[in-house]
N, C-alpha and C. Protein backbone atom coordinates (compact mmCIF):
# COMPACT_ATOMS: atom_id res chain seq x y z
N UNK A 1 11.32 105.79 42.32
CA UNK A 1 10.42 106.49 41.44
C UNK A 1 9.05 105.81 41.50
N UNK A 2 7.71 106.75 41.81
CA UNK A 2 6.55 106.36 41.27
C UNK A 2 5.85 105.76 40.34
N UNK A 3 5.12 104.55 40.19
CA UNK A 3 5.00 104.10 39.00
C UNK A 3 2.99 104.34 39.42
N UNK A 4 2.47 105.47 38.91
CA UNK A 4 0.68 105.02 38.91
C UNK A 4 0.51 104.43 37.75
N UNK A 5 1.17 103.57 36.81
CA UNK A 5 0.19 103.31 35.77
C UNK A 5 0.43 101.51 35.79
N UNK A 6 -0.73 100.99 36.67
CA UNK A 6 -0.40 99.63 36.83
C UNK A 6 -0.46 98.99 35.74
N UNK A 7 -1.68 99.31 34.68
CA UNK A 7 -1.58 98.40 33.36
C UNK A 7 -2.45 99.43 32.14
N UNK A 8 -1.31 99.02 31.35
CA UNK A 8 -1.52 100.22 30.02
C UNK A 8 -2.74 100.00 29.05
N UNK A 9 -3.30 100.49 28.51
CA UNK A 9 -4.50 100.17 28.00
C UNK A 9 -5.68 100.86 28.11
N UNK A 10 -6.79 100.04 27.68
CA UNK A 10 -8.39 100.36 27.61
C UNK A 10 -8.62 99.67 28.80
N UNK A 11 -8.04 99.17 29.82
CA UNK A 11 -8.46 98.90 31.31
C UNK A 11 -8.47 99.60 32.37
N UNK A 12 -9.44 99.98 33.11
CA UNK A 12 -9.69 100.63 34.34
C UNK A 12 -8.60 100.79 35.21
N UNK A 13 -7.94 101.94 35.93
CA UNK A 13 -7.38 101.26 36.98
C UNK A 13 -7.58 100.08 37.99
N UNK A 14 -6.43 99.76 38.48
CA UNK A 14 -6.63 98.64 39.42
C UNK A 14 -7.88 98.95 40.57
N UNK A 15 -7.72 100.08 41.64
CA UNK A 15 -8.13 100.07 42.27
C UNK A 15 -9.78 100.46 41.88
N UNK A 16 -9.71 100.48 40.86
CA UNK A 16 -11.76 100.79 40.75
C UNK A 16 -12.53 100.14 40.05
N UNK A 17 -13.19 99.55 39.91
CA UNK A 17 -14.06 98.54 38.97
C UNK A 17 -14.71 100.00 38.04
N UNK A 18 -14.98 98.92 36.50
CA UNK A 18 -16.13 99.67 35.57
C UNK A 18 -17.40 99.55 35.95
N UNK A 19 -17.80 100.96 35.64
CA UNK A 19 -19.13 100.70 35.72
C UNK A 19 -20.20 100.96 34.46
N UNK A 20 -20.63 101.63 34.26
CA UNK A 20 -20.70 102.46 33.07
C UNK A 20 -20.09 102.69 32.24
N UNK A 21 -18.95 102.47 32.28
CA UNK A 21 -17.74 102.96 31.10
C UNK A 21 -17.35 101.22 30.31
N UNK A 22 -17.90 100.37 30.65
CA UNK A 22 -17.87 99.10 30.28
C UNK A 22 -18.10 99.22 28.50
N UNK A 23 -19.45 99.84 28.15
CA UNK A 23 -19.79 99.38 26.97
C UNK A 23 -18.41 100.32 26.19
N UNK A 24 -18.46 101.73 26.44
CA UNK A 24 -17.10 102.27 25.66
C UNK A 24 -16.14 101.91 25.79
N UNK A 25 -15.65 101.47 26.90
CA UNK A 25 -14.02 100.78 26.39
C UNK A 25 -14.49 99.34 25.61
N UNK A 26 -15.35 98.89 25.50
CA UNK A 26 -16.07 97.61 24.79
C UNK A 26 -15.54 98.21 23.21
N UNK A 27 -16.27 99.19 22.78
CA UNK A 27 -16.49 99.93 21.87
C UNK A 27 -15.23 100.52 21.67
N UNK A 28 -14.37 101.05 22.23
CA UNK A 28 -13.36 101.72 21.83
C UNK A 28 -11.92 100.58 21.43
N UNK A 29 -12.04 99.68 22.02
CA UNK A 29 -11.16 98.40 21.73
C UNK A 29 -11.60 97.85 20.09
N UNK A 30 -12.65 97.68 20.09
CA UNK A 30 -13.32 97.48 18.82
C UNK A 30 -13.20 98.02 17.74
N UNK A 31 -13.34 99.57 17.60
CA UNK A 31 -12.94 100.71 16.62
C UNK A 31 -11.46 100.73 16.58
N UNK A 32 -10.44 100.40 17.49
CA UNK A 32 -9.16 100.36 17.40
C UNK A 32 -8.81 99.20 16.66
N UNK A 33 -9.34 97.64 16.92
CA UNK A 33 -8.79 96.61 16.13
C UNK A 33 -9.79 96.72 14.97
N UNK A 34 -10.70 97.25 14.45
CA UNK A 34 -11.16 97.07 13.25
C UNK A 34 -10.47 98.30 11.92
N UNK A 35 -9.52 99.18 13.06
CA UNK A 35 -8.99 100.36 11.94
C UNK A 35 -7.50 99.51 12.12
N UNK A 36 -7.01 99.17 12.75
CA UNK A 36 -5.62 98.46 12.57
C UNK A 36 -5.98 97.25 11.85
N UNK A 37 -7.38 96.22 11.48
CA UNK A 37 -7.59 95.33 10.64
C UNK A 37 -7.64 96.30 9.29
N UNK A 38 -7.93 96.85 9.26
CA UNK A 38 -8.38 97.69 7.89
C UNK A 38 -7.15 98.82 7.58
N UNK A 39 -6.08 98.85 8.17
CA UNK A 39 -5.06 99.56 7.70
C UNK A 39 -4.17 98.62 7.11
N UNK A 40 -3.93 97.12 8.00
CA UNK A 40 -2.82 96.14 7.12
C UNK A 40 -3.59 96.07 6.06
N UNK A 41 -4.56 95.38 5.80
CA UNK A 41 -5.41 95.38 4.48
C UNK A 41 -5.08 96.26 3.38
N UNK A 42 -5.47 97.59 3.90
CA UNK A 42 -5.06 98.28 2.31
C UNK A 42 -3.40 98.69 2.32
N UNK A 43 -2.63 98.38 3.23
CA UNK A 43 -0.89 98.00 3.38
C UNK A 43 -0.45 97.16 2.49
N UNK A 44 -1.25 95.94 2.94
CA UNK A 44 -0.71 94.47 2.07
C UNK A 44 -1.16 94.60 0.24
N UNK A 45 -2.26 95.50 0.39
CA UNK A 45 -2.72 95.39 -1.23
C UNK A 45 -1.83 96.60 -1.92
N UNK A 46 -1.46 97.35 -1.03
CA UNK A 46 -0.63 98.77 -2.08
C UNK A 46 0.39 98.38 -1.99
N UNK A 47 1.00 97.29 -1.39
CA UNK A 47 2.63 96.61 -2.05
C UNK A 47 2.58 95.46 -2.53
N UNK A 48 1.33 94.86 -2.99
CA UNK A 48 1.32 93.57 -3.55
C UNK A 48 1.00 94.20 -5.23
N UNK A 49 0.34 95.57 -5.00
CA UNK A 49 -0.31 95.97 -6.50
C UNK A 49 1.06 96.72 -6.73
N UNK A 50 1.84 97.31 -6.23
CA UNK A 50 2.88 97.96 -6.50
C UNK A 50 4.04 97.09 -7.00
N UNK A 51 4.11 95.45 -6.28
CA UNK A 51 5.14 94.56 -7.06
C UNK A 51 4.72 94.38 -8.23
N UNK A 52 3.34 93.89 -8.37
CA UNK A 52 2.42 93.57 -10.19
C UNK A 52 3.19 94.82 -10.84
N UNK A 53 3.16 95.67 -10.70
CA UNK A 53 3.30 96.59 -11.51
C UNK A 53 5.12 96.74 -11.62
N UNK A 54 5.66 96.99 -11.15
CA UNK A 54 6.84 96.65 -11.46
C UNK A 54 7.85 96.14 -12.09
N UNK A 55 7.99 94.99 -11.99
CA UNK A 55 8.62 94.37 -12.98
C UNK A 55 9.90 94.85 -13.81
N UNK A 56 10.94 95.53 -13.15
CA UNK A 56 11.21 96.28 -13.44
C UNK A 56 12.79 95.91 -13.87
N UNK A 57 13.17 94.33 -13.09
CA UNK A 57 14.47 93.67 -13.72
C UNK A 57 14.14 93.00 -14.98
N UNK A 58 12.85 92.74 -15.61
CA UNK A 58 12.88 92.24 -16.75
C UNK A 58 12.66 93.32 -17.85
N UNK A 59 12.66 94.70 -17.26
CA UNK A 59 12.64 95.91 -18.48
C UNK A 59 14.23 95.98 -18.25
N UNK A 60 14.84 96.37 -16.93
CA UNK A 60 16.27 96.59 -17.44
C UNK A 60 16.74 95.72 -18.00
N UNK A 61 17.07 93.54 -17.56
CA UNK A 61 17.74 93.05 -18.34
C UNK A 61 17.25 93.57 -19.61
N UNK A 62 16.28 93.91 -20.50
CA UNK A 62 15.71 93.55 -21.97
C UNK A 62 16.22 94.85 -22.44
N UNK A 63 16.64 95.98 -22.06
CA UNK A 63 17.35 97.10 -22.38
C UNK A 63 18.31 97.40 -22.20
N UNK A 64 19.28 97.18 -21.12
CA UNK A 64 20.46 97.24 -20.99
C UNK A 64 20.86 96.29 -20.01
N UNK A 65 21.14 95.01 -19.98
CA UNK A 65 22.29 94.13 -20.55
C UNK A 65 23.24 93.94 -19.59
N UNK A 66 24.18 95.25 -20.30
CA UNK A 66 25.35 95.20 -19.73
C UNK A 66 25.28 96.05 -18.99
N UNK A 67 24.83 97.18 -18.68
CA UNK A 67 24.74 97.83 -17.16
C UNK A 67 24.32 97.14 -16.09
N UNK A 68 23.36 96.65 -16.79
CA UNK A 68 22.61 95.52 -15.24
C UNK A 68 23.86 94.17 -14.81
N UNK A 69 24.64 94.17 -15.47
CA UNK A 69 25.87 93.25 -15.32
C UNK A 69 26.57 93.82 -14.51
N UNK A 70 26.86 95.02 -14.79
CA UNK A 70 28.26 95.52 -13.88
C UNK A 70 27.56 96.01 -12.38
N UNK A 71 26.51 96.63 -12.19
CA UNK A 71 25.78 96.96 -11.69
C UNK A 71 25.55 95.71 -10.45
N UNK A 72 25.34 94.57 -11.37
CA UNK A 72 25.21 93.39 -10.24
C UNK A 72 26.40 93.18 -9.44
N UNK A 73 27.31 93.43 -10.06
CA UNK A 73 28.99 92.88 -9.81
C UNK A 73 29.58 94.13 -8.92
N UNK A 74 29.38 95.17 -8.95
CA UNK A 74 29.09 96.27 -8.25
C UNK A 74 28.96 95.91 -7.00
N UNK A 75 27.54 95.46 -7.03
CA UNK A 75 26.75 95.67 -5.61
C UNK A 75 27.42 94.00 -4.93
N UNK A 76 27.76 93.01 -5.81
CA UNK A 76 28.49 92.11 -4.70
C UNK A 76 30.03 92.45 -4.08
N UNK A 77 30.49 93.57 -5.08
CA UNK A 77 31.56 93.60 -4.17
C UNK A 77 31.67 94.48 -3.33
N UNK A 78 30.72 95.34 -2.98
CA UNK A 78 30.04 95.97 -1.90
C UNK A 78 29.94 95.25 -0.94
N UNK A 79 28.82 94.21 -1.27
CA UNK A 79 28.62 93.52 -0.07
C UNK A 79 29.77 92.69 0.71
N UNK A 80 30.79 92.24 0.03
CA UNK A 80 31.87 91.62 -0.22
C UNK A 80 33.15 92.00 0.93
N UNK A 81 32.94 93.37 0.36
CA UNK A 81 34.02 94.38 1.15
C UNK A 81 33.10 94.82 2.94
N UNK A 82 31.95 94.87 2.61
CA UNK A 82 31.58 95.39 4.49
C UNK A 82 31.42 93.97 4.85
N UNK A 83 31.11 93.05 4.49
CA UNK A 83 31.18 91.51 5.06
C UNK A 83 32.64 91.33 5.64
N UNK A 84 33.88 91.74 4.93
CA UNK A 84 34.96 91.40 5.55
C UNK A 84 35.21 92.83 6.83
N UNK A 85 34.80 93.82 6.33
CA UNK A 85 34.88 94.70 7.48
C UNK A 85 34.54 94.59 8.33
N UNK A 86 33.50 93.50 8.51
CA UNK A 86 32.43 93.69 9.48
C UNK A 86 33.16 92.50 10.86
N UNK A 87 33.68 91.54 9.85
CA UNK A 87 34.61 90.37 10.52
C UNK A 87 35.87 91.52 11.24
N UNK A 88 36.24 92.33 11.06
CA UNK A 88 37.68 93.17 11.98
C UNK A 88 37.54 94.14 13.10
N UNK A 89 35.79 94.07 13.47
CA UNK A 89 35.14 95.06 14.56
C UNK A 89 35.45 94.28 15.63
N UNK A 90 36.05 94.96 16.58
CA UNK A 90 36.27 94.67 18.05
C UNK A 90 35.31 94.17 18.24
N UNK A 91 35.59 92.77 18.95
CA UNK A 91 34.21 92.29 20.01
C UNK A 91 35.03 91.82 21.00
N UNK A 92 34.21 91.03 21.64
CA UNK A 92 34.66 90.19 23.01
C UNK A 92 35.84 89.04 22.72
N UNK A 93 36.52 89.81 22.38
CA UNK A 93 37.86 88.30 22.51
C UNK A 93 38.23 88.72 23.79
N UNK A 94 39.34 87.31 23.96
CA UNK A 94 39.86 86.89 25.19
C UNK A 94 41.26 87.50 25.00
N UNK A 95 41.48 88.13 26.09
CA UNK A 95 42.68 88.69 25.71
C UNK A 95 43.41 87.94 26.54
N UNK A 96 45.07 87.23 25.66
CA UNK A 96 45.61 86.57 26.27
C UNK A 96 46.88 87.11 27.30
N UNK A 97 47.86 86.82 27.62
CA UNK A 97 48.22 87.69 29.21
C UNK A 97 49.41 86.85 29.03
């Protein structure tokens, strides 16, 4: 199978030098890492302002108690039960003969 795409990117093919097109892929590399700098940015702040706001195991413990009890005890024996399931999945043993 054919492969023309020697290297992926804002780089010229191999076989041709830039000429003119230098300052825009300059420019277009630029506008790409300054919108992927400026997308984690407002990423990291709408789940850092979204934890502030939350808080949401110290409203349930302070209201209910005992749901949030069983609820916990619940979810470990969930985890509890696919942890041992997870130990009885076929893998690579040695089979003896």
């Amino acid at each position: 199978m054919r492969n023309d795409i020697d290297s992926p990117g804002f780089t010229a093919p191999a076989g041709r030098a830039l000429g003119d097109e230098r300052r825009s892929v300059a420019l277009a590399e630029l506008v790409a890492i300054a919108g992927l700098a400026l997308s984690t940015i407002v990423a990291v702040t709408a789940v850092s302002v979204g934890i502030a706001h939350a808080s949401v195991v110290g409203n349930v413990i302070d209201n209910e108690g005992s749901l949030f009890a069983v609820t916990l005890v619940l979810g470990l024996i969930f985890i509890a039960i696919s942890g041992f399931s997870a130990l009885t999945l076929p893998g690579d043993k040695t089979k003896r003969h």
